[in-house]
PDB file of N, CA and C in Angstrom:
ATOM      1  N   UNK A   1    -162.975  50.324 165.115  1.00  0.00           N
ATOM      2  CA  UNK A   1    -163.234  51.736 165.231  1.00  0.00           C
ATOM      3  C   UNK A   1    -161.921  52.499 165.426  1.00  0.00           C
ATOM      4  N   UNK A   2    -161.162  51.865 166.338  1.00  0.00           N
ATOM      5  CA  UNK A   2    -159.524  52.774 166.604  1.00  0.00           C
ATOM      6  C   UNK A   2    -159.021  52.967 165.091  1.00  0.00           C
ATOM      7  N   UNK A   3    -158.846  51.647 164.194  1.00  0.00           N
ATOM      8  CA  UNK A   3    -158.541  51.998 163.182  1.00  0.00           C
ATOM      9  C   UNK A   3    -159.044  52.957 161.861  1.00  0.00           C
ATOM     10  N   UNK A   4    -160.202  52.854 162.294  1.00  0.00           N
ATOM     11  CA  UNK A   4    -160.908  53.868 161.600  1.00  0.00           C
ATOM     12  C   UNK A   4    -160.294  55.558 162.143  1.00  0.00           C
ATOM     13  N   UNK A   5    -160.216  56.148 163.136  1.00  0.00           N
ATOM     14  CA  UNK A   5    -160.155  57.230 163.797  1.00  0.00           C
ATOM     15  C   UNK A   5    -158.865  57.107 163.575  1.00  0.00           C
ATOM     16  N   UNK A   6    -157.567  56.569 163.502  1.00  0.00           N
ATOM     17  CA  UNK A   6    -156.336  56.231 163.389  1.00  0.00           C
ATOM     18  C   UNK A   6    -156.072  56.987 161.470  1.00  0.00           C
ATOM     19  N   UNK A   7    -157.206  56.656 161.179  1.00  0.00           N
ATOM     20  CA  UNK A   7    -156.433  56.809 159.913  1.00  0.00           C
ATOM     21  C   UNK A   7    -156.967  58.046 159.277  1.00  0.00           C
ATOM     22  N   UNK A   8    -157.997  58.660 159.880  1.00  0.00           N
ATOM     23  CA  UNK A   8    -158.254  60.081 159.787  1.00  0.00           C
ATOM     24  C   UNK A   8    -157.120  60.996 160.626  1.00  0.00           C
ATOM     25  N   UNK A   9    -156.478  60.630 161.387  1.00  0.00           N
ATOM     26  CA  UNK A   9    -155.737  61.755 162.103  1.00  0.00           C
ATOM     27  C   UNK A   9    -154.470  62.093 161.092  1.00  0.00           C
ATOM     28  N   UNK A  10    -154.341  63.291 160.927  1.00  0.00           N
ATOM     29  CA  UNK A  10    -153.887  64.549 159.971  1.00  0.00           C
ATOM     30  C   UNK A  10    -154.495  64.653 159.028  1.00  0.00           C
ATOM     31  N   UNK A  11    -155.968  64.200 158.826  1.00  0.00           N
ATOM     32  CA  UNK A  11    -156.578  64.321 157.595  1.00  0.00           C
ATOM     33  C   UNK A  11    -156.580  66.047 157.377  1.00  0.00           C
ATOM     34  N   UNK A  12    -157.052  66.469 158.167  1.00  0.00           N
ATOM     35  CA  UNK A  12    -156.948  68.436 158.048  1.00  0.00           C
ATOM     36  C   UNK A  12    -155.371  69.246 158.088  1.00  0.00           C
ATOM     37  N   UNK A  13    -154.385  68.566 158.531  1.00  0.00           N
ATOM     38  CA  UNK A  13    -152.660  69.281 158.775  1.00  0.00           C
ATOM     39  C   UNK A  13    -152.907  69.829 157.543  1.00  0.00           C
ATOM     40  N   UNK A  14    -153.316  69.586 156.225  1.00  0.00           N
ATOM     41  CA  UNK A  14    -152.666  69.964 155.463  1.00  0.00           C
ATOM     42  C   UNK A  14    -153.914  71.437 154.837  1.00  0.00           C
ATOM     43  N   UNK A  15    -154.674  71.510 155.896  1.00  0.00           N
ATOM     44  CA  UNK A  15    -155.556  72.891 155.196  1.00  0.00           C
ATOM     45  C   UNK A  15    -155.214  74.322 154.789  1.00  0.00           C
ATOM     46  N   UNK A  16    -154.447  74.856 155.313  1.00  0.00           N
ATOM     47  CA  UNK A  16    -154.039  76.274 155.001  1.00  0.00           C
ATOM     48  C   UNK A  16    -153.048  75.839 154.035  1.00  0.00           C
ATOM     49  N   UNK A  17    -152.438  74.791 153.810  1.00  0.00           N
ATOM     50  CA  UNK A  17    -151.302  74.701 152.608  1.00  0.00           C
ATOM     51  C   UNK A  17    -152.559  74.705 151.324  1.00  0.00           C
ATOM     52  N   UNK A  18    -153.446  74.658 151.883  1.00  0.00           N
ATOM     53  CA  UNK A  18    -154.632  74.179 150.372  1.00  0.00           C
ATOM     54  C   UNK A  18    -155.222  75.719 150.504  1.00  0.00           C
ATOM     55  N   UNK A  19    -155.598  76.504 151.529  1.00  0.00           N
ATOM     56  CA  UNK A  19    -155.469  78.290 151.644  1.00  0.00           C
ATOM     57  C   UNK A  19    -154.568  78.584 151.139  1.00  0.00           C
ATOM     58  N   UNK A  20    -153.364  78.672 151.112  1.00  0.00           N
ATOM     59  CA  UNK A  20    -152.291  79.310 150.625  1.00  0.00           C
ATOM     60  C   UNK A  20    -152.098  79.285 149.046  1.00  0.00           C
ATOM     61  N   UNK A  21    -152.928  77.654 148.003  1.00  0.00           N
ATOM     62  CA  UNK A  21    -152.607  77.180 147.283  1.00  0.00           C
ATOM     63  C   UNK A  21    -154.231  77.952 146.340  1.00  0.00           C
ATOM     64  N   UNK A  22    -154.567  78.567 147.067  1.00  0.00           N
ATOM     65  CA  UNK A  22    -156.159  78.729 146.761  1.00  0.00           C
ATOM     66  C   UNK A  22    -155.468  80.493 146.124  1.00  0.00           C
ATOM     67  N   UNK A  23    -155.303  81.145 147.244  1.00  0.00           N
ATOM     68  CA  UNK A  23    -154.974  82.814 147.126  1.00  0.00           C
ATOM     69  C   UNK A  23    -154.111  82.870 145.581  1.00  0.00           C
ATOM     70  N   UNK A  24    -152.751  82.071 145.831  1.00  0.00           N
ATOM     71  CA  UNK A  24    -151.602  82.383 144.705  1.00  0.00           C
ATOM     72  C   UNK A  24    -151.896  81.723 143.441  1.00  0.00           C
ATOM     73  N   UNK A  25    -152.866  80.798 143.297  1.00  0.00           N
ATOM     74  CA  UNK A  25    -153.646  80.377 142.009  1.00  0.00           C
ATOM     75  C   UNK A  25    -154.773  80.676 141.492  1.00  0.00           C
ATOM     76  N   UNK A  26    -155.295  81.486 142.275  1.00  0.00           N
ATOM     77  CA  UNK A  26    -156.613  82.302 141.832  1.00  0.00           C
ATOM     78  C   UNK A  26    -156.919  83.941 142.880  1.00  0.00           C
ATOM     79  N   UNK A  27    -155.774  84.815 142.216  1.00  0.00           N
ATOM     80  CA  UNK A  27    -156.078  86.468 142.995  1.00  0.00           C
ATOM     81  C   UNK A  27    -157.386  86.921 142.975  1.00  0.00           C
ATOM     82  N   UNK A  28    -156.952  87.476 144.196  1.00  0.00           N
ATOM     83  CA  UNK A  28    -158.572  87.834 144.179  1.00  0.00           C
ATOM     84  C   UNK A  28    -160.271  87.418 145.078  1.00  0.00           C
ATOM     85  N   UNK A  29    -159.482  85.730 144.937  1.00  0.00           N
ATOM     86  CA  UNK A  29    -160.190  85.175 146.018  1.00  0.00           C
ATOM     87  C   UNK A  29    -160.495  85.207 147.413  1.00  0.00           C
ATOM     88  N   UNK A  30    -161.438  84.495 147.875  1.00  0.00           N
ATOM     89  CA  UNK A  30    -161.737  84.798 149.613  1.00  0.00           C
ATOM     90  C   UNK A  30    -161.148  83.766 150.045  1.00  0.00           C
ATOM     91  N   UNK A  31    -160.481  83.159 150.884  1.00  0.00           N
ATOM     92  CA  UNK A  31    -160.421  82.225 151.557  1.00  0.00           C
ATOM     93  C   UNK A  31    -160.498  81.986 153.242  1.00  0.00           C
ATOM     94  N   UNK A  32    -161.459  81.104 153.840  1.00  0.00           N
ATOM     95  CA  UNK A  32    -161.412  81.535 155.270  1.00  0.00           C
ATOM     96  C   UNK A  32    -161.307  80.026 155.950  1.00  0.00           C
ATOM     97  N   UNK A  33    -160.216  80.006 156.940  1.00  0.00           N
ATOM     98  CA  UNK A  33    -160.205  78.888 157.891  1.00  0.00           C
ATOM     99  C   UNK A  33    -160.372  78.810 158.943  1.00  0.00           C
ATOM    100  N   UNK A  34    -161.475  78.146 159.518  1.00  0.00           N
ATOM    101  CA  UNK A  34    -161.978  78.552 160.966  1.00  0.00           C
ATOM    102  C   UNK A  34    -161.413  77.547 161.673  1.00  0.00           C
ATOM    103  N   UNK A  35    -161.023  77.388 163.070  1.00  0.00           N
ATOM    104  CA  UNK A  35    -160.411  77.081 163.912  1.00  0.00           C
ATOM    105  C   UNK A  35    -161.547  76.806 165.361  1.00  0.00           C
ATOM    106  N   UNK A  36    -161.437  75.391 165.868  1.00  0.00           N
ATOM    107  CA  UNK A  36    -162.345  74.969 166.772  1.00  0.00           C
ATOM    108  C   UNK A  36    -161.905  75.921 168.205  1.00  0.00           C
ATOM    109  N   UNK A  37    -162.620  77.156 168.460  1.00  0.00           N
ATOM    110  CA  UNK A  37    -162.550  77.355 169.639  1.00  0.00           C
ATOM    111  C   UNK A  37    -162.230  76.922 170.653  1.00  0.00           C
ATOM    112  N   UNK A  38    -162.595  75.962 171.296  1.00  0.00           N
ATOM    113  CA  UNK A  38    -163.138  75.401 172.424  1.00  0.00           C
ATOM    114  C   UNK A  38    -161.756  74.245 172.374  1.00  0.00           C
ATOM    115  N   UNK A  39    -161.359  73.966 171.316  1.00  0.00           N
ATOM    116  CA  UNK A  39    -159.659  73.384 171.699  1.00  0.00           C
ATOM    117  C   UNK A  39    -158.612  74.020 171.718  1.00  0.00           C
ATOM    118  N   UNK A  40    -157.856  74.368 172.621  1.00  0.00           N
ATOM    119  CA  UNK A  40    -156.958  75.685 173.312  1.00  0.00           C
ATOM    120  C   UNK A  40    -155.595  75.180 172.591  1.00  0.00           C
ATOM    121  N   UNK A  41    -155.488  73.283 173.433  1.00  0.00           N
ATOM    122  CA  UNK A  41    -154.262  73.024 173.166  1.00  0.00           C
ATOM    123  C   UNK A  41    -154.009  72.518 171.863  1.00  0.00           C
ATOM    124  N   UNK A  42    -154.683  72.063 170.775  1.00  0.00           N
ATOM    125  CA  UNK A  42    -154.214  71.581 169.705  1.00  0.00           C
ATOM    126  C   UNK A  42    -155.265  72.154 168.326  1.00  0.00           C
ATOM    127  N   UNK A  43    -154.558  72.583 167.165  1.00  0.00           N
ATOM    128  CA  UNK A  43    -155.645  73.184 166.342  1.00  0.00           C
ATOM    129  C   UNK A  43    -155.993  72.567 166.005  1.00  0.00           C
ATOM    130  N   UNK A  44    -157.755  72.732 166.305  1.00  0.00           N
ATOM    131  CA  UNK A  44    -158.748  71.688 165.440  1.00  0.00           C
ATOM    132  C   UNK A  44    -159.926  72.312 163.959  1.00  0.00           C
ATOM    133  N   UNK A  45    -159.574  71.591 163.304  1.00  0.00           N
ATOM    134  CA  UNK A  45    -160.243  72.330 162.236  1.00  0.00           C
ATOM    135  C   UNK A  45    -161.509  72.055 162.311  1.00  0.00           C
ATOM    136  N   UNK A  46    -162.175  73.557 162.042  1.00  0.00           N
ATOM    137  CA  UNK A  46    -163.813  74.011 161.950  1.00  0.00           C
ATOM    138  C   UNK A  46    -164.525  74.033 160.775  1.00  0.00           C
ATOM    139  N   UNK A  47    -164.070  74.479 160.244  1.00  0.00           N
ATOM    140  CA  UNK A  47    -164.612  74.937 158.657  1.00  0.00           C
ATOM    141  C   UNK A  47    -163.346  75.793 157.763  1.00  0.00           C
ATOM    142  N   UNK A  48    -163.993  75.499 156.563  1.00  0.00           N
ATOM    143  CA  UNK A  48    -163.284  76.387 155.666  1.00  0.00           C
ATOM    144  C   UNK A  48    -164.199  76.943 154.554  1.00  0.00           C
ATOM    145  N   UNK A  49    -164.015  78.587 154.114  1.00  0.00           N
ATOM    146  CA  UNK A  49    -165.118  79.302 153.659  1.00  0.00           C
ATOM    147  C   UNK A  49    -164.231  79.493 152.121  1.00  0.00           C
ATOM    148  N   UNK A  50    -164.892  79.035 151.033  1.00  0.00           N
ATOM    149  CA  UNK A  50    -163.997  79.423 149.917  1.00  0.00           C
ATOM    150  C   UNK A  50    -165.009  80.153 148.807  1.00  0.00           C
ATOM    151  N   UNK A  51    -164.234  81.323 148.277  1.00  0.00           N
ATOM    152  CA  UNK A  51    -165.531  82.527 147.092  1.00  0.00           C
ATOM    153  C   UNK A  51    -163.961  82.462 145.989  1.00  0.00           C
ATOM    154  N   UNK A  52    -164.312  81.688 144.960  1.00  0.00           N
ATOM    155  CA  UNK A  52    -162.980  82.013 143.654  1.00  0.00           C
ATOM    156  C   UNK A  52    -163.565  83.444 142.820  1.00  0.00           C
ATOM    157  N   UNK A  53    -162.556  84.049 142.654  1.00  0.00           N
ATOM    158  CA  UNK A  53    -162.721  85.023 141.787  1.00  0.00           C
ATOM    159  C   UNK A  53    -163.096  84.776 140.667  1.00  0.00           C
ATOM    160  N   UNK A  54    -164.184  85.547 140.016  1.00  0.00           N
ATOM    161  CA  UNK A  54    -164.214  85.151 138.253  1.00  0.00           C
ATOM    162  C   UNK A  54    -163.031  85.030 137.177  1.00  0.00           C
TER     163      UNK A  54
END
């Protein structure tokens, strides 16, 4: 199991580089990254809301 949980950790580091990669390759679009509240000290990813432009 450690290794399992071991090898997911930074599976999400790389989300807003995939927001950022979303906006400048398709204008126009929505992109939203939600952020786990309830963890103060380290960002934990919540969700991500994506609408591509036609």
């Amino acid at each position: 199991m450690e290794k399992l949980i071991d090898s997911t950790n930074g599976e999400y580091s790389r989300v807003f580089d995939y927001h950022l990669e979303l906006i400048r390759s398709k204008p126009g679009s929505t992109v939203a990254v939600t952020l786990d509240p309830d963890e103060h000290e380290n960002n934990v990813f919540e969700r991500m809301y994506v609408c591509l432009d036609g």
